[in-house]
PDB file of N, CA and C in Angstrom:
ATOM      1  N   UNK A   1      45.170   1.874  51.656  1.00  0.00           N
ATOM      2  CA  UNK A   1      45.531   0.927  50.626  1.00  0.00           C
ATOM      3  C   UNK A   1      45.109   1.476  49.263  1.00  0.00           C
ATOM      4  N   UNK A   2      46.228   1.234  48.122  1.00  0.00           N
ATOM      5  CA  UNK A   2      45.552   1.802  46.790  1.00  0.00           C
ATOM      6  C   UNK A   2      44.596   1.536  46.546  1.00  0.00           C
ATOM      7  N   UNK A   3      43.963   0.163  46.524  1.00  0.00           N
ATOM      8  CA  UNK A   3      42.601  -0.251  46.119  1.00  0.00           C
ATOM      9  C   UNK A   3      41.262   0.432  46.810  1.00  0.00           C
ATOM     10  N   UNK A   4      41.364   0.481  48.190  1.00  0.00           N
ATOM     11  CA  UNK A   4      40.478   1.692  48.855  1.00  0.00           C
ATOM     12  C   UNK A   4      40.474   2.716  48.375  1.00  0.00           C
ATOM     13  N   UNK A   5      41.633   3.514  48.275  1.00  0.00           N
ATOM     14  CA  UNK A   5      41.553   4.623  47.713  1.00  0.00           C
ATOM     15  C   UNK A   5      41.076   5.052  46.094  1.00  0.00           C
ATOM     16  N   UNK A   6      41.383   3.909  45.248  1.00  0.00           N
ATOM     17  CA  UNK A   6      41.104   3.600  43.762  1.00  0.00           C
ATOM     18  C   UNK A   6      39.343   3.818  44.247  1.00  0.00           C
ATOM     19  N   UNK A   7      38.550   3.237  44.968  1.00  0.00           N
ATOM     20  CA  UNK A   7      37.365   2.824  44.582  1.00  0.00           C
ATOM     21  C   UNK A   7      37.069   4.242  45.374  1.00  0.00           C
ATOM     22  N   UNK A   8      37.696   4.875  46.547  1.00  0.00           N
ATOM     23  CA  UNK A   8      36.767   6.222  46.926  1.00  0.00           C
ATOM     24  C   UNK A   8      37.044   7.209  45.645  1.00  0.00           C
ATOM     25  N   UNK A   9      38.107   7.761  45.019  1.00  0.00           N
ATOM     26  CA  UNK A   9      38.053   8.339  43.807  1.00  0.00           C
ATOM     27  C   UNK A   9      37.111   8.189  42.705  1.00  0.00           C
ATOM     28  N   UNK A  10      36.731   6.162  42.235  1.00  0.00           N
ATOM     29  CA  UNK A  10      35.880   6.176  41.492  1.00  0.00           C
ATOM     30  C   UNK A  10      34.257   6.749  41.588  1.00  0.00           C
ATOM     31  N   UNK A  11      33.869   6.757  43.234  1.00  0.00           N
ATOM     32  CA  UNK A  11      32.824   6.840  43.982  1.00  0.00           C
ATOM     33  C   UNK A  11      32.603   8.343  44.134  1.00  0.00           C
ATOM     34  N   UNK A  12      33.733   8.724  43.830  1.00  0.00           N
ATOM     35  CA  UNK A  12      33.644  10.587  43.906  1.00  0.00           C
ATOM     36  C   UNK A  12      33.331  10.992  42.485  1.00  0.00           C
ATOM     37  N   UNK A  13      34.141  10.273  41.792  1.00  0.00           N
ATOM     38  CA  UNK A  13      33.666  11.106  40.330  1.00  0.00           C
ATOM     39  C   UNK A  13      32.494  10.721  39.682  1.00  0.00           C
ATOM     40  N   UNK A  14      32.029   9.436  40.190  1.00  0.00           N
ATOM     41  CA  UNK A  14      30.472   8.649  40.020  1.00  0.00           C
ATOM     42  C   UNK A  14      29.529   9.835  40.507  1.00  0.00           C
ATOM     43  N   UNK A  15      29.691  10.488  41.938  1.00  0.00           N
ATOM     44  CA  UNK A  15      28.998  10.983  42.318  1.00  0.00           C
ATOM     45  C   UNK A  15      28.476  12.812  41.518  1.00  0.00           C
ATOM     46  N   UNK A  16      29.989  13.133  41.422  1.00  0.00           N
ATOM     47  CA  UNK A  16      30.082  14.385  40.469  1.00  0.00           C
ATOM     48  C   UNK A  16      29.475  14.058  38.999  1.00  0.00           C
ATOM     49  N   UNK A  17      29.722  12.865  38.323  1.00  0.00           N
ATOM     50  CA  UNK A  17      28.434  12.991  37.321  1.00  0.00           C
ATOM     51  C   UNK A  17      27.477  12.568  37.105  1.00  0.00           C
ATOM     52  N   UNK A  18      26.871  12.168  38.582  1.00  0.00           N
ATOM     53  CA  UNK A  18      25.296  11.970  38.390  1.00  0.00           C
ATOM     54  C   UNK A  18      25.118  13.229  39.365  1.00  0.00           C
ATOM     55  N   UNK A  19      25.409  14.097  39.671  1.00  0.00           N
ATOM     56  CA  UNK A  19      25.165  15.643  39.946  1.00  0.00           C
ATOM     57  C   UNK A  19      25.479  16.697  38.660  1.00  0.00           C
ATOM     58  N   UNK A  20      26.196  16.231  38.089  1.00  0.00           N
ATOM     59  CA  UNK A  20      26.700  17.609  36.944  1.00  0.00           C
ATOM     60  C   UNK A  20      26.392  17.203  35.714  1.00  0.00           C
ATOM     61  N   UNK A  21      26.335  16.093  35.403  1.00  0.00           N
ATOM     62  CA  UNK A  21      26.281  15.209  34.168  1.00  0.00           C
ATOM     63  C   UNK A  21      28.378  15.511  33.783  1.00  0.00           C
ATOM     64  N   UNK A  22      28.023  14.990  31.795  1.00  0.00           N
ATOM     65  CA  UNK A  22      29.382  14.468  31.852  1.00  0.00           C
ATOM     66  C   UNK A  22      30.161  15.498  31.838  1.00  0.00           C
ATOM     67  N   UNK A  23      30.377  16.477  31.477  1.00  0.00           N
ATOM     68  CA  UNK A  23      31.305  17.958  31.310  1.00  0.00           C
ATOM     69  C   UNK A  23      31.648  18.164  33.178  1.00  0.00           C
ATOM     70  N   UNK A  24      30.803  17.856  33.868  1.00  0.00           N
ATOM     71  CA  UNK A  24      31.708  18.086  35.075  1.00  0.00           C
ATOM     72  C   UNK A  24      32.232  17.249  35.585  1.00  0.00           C
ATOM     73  N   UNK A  25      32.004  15.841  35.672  1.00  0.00           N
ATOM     74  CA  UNK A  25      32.716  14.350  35.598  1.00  0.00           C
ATOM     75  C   UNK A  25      34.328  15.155  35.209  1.00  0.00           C
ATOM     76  N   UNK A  26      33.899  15.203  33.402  1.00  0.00           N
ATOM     77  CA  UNK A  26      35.319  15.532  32.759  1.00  0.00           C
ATOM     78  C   UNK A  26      36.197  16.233  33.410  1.00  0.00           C
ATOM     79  N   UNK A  27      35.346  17.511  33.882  1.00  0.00           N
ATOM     80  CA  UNK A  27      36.162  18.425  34.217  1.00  0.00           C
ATOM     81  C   UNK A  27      37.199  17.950  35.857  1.00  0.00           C
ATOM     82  N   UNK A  28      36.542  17.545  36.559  1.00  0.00           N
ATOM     83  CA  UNK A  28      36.921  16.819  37.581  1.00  0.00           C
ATOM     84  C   UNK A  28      37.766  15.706  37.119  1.00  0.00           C
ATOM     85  N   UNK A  29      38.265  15.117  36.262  1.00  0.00           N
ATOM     86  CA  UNK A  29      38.783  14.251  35.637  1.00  0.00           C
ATOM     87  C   UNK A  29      40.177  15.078  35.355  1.00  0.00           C
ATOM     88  N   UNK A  30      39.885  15.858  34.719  1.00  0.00           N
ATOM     89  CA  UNK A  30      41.313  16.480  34.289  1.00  0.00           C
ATOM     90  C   UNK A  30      41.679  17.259  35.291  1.00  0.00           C
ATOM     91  N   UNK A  31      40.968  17.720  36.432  1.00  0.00           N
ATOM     92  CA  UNK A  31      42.008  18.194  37.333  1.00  0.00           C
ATOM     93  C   UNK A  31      42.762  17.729  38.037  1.00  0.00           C
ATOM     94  N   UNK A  32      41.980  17.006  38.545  1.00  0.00           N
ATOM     95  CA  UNK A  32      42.663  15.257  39.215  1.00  0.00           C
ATOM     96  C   UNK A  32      43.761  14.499  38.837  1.00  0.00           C
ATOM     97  N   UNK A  33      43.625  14.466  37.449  1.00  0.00           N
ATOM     98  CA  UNK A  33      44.760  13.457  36.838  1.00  0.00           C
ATOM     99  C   UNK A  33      45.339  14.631  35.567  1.00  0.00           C
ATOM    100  N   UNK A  34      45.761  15.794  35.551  1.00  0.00           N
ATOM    101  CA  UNK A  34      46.359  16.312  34.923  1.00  0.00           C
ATOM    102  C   UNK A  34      47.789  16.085  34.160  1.00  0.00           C
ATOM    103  N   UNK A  35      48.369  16.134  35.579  1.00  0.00           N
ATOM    104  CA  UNK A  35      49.163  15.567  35.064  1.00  0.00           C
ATOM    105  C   UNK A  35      49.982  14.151  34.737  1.00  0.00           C
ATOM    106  N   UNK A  36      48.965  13.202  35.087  1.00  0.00           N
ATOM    107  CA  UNK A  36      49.115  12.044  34.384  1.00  0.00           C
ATOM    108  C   UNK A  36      48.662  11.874  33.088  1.00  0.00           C
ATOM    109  N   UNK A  37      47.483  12.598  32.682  1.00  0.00           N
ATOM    110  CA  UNK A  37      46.919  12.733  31.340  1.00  0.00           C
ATOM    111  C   UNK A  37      48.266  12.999  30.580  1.00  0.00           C
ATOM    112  N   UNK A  38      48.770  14.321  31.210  1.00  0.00           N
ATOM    113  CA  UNK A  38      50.252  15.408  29.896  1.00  0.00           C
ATOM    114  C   UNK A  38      50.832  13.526  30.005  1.00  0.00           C
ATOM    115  N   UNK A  39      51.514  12.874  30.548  1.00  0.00           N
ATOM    116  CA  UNK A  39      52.252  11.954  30.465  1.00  0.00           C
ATOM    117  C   UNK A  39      51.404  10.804  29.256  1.00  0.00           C
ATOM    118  N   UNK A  40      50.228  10.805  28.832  1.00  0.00           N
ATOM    119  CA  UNK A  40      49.409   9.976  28.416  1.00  0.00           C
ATOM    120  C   UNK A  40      50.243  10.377  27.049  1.00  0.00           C
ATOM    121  N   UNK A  41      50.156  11.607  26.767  1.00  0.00           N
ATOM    122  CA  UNK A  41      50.727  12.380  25.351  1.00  0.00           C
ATOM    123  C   UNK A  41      51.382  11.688  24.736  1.00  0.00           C
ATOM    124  N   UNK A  42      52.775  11.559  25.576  1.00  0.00           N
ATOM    125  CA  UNK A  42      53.842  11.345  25.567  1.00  0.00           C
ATOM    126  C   UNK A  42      54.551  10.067  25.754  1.00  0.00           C
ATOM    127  N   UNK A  43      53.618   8.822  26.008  1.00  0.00           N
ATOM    128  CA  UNK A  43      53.944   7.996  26.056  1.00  0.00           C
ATOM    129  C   UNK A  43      52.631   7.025  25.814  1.00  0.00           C
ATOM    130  N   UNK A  44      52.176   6.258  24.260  1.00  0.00           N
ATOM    131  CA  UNK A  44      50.904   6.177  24.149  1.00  0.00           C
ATOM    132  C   UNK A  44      51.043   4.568  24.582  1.00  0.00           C
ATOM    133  N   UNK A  45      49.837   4.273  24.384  1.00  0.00           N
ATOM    134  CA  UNK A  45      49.709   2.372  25.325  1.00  0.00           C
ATOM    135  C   UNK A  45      49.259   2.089  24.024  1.00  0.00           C
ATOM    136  N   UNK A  46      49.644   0.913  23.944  1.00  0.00           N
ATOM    137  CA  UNK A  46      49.180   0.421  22.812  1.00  0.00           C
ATOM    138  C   UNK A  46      47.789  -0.609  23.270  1.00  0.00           C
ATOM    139  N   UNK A  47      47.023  -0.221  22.818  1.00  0.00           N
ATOM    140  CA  UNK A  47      45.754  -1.043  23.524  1.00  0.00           C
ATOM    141  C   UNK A  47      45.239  -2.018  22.255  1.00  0.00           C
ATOM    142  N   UNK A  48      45.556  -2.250  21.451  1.00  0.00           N
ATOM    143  CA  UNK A  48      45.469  -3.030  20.453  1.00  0.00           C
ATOM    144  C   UNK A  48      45.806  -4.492  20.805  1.00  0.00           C
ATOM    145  N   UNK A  49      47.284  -4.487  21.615  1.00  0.00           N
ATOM    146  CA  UNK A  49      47.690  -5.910  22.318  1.00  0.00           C
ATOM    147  C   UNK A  49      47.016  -5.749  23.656  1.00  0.00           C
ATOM    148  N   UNK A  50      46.158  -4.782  24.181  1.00  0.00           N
ATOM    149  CA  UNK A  50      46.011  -5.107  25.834  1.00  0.00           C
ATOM    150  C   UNK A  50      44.869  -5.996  25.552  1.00  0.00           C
ATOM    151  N   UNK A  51      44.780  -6.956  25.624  1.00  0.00           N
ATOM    152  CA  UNK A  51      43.407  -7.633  25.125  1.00  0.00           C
ATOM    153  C   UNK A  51      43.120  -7.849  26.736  1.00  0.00           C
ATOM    154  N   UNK A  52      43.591  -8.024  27.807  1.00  0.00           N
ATOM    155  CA  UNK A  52      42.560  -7.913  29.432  1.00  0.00           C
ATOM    156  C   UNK A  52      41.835  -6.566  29.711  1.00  0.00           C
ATOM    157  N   UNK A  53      42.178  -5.292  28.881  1.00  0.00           N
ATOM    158  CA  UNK A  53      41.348  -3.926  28.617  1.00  0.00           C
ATOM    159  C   UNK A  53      40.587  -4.520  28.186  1.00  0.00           C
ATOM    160  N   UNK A  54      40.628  -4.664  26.924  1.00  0.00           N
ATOM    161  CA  UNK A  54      39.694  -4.639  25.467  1.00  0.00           C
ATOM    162  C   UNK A  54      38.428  -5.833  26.014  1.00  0.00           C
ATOM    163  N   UNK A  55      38.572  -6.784  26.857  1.00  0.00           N
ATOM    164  CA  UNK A  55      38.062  -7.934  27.310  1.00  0.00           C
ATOM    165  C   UNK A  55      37.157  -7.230  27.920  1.00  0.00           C
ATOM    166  N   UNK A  56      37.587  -6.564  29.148  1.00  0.00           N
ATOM    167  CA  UNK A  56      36.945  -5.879  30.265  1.00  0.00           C
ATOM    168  C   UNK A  56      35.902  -4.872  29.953  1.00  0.00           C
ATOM    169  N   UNK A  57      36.243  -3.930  28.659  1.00  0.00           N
ATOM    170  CA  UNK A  57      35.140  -3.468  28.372  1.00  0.00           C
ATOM    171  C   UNK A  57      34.175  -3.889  27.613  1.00  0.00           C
ATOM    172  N   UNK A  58      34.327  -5.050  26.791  1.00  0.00           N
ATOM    173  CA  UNK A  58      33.596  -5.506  26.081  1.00  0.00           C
ATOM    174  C   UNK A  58      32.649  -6.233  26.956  1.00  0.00           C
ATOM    175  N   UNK A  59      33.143  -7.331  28.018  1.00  0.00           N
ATOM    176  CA  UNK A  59      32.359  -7.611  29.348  1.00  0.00           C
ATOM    177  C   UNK A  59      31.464  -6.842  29.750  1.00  0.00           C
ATOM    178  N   UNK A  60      31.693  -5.706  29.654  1.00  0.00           N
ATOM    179  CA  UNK A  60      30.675  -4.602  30.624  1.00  0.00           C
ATOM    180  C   UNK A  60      29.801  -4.521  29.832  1.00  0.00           C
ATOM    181  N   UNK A  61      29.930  -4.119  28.093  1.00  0.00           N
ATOM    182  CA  UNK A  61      29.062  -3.661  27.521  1.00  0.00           C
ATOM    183  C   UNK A  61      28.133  -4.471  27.035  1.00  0.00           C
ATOM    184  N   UNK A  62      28.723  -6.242  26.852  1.00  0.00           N
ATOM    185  CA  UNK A  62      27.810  -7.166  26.189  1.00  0.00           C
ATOM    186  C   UNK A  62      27.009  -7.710  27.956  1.00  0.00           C
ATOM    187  N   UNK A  63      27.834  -7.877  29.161  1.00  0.00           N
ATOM    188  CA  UNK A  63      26.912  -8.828  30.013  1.00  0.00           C
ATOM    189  C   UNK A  63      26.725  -7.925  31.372  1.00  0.00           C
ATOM    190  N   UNK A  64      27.525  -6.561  31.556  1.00  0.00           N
ATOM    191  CA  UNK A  64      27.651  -6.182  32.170  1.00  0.00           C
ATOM    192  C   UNK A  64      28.062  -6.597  33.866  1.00  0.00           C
ATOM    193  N   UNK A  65      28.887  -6.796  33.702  1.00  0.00           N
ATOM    194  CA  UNK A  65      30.268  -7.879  34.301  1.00  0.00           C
ATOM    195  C   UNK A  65      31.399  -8.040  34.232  1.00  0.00           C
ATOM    196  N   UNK A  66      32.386  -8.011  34.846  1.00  0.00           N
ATOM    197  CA  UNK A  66      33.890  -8.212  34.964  1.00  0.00           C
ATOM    198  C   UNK A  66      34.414  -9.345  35.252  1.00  0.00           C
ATOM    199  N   UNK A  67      35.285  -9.610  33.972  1.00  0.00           N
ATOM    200  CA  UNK A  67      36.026 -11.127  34.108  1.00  0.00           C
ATOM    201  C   UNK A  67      36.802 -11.227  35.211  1.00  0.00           C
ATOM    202  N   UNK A  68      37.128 -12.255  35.803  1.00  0.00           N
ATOM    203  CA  UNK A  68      38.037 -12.754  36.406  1.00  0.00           C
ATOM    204  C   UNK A  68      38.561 -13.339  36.441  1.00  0.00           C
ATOM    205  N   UNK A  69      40.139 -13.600  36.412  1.00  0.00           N
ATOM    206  CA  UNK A  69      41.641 -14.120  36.520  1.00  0.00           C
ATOM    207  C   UNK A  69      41.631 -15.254  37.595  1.00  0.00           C
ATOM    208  N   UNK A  70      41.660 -16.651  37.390  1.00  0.00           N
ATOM    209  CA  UNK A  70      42.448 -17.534  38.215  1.00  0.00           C
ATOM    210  C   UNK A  70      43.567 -18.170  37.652  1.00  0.00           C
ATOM    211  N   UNK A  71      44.481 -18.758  38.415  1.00  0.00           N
ATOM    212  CA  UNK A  71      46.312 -19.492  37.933  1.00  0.00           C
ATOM    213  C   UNK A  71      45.165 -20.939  38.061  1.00  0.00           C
ATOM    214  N   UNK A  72      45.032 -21.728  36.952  1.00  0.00           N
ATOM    215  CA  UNK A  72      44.708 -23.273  37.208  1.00  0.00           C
ATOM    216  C   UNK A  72      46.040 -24.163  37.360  1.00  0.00           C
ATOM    217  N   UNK A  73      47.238 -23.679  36.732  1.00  0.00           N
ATOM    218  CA  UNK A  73      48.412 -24.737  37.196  1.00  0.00           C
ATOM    219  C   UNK A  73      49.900 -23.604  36.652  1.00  0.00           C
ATOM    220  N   UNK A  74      50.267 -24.276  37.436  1.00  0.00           N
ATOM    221  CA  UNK A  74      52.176 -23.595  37.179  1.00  0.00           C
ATOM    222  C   UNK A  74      52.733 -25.054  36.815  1.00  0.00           C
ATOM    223  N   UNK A  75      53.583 -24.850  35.933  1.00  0.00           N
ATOM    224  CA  UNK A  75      54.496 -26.386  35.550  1.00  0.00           C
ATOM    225  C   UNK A  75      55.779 -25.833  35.404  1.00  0.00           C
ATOM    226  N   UNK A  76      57.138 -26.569  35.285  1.00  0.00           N
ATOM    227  CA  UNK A  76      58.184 -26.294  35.492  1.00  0.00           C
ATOM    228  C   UNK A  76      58.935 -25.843  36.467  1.00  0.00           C
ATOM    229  N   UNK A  77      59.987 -26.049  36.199  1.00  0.00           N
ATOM    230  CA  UNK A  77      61.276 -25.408  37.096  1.00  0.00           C
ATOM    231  C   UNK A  77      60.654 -23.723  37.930  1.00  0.00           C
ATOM    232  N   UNK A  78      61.111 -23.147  38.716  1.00  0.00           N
ATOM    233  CA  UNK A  78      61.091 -22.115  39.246  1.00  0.00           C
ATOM    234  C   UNK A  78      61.798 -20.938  38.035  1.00  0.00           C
ATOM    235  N   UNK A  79      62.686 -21.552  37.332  1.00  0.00           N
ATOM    236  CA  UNK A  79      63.517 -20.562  36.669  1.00  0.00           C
ATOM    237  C   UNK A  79      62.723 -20.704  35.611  1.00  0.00           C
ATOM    238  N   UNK A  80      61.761 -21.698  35.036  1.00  0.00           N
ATOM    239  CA  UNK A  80      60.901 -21.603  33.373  1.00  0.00           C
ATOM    240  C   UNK A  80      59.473 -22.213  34.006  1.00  0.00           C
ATOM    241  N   UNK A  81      59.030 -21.281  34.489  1.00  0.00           N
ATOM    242  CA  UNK A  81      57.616 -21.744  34.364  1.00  0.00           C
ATOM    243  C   UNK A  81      56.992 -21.405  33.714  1.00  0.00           C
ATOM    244  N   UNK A  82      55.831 -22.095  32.920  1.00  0.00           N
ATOM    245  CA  UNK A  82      54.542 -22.104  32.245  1.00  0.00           C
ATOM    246  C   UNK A  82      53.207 -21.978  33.254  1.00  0.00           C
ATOM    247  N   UNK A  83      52.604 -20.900  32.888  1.00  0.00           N
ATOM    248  CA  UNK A  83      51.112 -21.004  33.343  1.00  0.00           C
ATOM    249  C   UNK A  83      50.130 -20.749  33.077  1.00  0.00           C
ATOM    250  N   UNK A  84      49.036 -21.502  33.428  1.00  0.00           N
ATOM    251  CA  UNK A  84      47.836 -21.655  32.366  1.00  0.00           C
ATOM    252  C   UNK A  84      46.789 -20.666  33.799  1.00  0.00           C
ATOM    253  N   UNK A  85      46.243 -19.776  32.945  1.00  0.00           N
ATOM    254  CA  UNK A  85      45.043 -18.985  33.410  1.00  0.00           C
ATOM    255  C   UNK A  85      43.848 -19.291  33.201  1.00  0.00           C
ATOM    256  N   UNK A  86      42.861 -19.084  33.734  1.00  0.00           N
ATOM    257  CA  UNK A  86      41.591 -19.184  33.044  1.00  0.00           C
ATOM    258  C   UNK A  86      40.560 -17.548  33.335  1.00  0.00           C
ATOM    259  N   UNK A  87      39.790 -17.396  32.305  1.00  0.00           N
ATOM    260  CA  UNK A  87      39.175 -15.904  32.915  1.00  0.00           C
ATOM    261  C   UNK A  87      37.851 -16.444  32.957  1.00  0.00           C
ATOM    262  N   UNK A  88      37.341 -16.158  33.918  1.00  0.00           N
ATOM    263  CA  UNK A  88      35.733 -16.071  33.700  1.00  0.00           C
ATOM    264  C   UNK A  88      34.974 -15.114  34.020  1.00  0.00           C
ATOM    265  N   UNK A  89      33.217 -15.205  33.319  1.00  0.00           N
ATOM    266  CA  UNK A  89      32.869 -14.276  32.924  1.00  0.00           C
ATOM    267  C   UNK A  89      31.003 -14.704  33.611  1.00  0.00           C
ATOM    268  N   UNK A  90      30.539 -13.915  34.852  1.00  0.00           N
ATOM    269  CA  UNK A  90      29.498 -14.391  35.593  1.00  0.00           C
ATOM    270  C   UNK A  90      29.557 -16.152  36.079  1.00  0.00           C
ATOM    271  N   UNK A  91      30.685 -16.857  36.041  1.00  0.00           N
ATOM    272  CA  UNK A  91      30.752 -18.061  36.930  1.00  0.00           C
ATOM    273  C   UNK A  91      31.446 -18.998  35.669  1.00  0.00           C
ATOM    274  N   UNK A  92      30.919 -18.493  34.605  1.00  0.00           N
ATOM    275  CA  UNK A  92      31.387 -19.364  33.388  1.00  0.00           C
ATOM    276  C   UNK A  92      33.105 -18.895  32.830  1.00  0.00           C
ATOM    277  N   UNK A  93      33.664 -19.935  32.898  1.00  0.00           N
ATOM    278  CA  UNK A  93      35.131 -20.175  32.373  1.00  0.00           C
ATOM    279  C   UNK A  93      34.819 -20.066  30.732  1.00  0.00           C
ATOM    280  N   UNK A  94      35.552 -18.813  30.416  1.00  0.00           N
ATOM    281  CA  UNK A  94      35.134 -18.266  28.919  1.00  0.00           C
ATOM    282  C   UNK A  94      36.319 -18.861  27.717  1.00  0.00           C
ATOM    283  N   UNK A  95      37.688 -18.806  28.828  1.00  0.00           N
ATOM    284  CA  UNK A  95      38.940 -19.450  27.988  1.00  0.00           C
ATOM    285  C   UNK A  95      40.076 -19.799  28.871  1.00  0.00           C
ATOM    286  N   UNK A  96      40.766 -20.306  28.160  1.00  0.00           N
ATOM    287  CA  UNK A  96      42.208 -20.342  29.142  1.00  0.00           C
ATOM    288  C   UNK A  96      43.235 -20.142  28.226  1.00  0.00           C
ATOM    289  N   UNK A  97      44.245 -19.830  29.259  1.00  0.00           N
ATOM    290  CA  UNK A  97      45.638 -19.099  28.180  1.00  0.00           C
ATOM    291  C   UNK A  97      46.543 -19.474  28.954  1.00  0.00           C
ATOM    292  N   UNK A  98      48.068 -19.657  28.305  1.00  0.00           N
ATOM    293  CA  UNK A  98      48.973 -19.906  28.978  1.00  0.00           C
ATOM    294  C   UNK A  98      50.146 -19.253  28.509  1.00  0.00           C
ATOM    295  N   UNK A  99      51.193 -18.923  29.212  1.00  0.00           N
ATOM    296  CA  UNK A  99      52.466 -17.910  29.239  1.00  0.00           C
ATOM    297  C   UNK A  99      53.624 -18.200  29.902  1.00  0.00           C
ATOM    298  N   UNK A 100      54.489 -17.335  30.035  1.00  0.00           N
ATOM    299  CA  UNK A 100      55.902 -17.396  30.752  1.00  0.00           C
ATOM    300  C   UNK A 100      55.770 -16.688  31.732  1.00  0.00           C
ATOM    301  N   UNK A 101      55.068 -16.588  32.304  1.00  0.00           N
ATOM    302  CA  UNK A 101      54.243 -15.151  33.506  1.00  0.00           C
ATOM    303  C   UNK A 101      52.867 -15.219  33.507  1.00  0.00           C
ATOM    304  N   UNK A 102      52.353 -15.117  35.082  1.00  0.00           N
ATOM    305  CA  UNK A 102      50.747 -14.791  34.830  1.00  0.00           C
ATOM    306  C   UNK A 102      49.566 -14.162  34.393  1.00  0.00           C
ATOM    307  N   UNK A 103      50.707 -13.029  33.715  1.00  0.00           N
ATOM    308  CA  UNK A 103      50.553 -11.495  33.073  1.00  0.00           C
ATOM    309  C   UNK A 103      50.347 -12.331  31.680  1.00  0.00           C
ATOM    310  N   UNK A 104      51.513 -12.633  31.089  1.00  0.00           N
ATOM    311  CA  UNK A 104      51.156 -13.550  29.590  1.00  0.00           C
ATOM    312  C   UNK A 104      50.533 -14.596  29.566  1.00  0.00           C
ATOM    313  N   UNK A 105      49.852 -14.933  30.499  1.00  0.00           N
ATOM    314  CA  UNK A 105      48.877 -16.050  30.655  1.00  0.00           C
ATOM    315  C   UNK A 105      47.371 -15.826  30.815  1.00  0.00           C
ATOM    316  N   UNK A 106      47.421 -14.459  31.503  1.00  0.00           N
ATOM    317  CA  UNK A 106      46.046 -13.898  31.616  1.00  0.00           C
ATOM    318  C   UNK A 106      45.824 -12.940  30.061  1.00  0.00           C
ATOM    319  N   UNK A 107      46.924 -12.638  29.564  1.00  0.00           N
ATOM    320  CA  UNK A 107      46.545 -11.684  28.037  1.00  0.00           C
ATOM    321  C   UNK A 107      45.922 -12.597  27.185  1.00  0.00           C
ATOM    322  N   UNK A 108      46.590 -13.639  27.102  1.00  0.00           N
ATOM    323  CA  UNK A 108      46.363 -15.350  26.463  1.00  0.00           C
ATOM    324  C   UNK A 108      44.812 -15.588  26.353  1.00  0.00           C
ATOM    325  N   UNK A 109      44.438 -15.915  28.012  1.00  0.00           N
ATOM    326  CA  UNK A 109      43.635 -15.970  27.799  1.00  0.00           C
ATOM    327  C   UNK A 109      42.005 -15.143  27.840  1.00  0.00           C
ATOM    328  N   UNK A 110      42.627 -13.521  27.782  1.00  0.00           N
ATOM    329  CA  UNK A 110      41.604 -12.563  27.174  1.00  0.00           C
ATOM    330  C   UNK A 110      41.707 -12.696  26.120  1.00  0.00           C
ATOM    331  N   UNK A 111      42.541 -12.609  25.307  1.00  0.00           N
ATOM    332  CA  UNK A 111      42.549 -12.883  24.024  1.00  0.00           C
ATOM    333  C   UNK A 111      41.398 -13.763  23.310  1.00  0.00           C
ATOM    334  N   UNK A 112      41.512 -15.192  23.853  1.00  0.00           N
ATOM    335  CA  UNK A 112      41.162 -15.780  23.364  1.00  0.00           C
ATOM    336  C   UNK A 112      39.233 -15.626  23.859  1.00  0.00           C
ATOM    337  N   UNK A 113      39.319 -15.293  25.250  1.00  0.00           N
ATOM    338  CA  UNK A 113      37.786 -14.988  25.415  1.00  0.00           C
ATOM    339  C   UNK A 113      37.366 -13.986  24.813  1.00  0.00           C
ATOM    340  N   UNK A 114      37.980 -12.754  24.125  1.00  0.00           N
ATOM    341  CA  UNK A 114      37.194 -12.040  23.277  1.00  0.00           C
ATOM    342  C   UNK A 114      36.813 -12.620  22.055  1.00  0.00           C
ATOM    343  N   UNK A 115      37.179 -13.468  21.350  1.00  0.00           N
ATOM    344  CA  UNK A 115      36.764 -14.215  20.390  1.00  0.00           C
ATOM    345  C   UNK A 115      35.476 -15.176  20.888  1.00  0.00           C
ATOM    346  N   UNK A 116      35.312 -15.555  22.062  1.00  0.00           N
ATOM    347  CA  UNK A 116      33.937 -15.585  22.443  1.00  0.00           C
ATOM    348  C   UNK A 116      32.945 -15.290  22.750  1.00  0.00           C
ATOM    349  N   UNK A 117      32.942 -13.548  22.935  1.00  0.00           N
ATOM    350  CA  UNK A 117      32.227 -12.172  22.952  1.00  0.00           C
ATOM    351  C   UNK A 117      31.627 -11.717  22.373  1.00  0.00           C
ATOM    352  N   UNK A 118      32.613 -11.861  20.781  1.00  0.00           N
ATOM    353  CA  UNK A 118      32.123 -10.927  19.021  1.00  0.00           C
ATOM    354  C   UNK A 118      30.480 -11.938  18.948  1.00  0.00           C
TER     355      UNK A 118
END
């Protein structure tokens, strides 16, 4: 499963830089993902609107902790739904957001929990 596999990769390169420190992390980094990096070039993310990034690291660095995503309600038709998210942050509900998708409902409401972070 990707997610298994996501966390043995993270657990490998964890391990390579608390053996090498960070230059061999790195280096193991770019061999690994080479060529997804060249694609990074070439196609940049705008992380300015990813506010569930920008959330996530700010989480780590102020409480050291990762928010989490629940759907509190769907309303409407199947063809127009609205839904309201909530993220929380160690048990505490930090904000809620709502969208046309659970994707724009969870940005919503990172958004708005980073303004409870600063």
């Amino acid at each position: 499963k990707p997610r298994i596999l996501a966390s043995a990769v993270e657990a490998i390169l964890g391990a390579v830089y608390q053996d090498g420190g960070f230059e061999s992390a790195k280096a193991a980094v770019e061999s690994i993902f080479a060529a997804k990096l060249g694609d990074l070039e070439t196609s940049p993310v705008d992380f300015e609107s990813d506010f569930k990034t920008r959330l996530q690291e700010r989480a780590q660095e102020v409480k050291k902790a990762t928010p989490n995503y629940s759907v509190e309600s769907e309303n409407g038709p199947d063809h127009d739904k609205t839904f309201a998210v909530s993220v929380r942050l160690d048990g505490e509900v930090l904000a809620t957001g709502q969208g046309r998708s659970k994707k724009a409902a969870e940005q919503d409401a990172a958004k708005k929990a980073l303004e409870q972070l600063k």
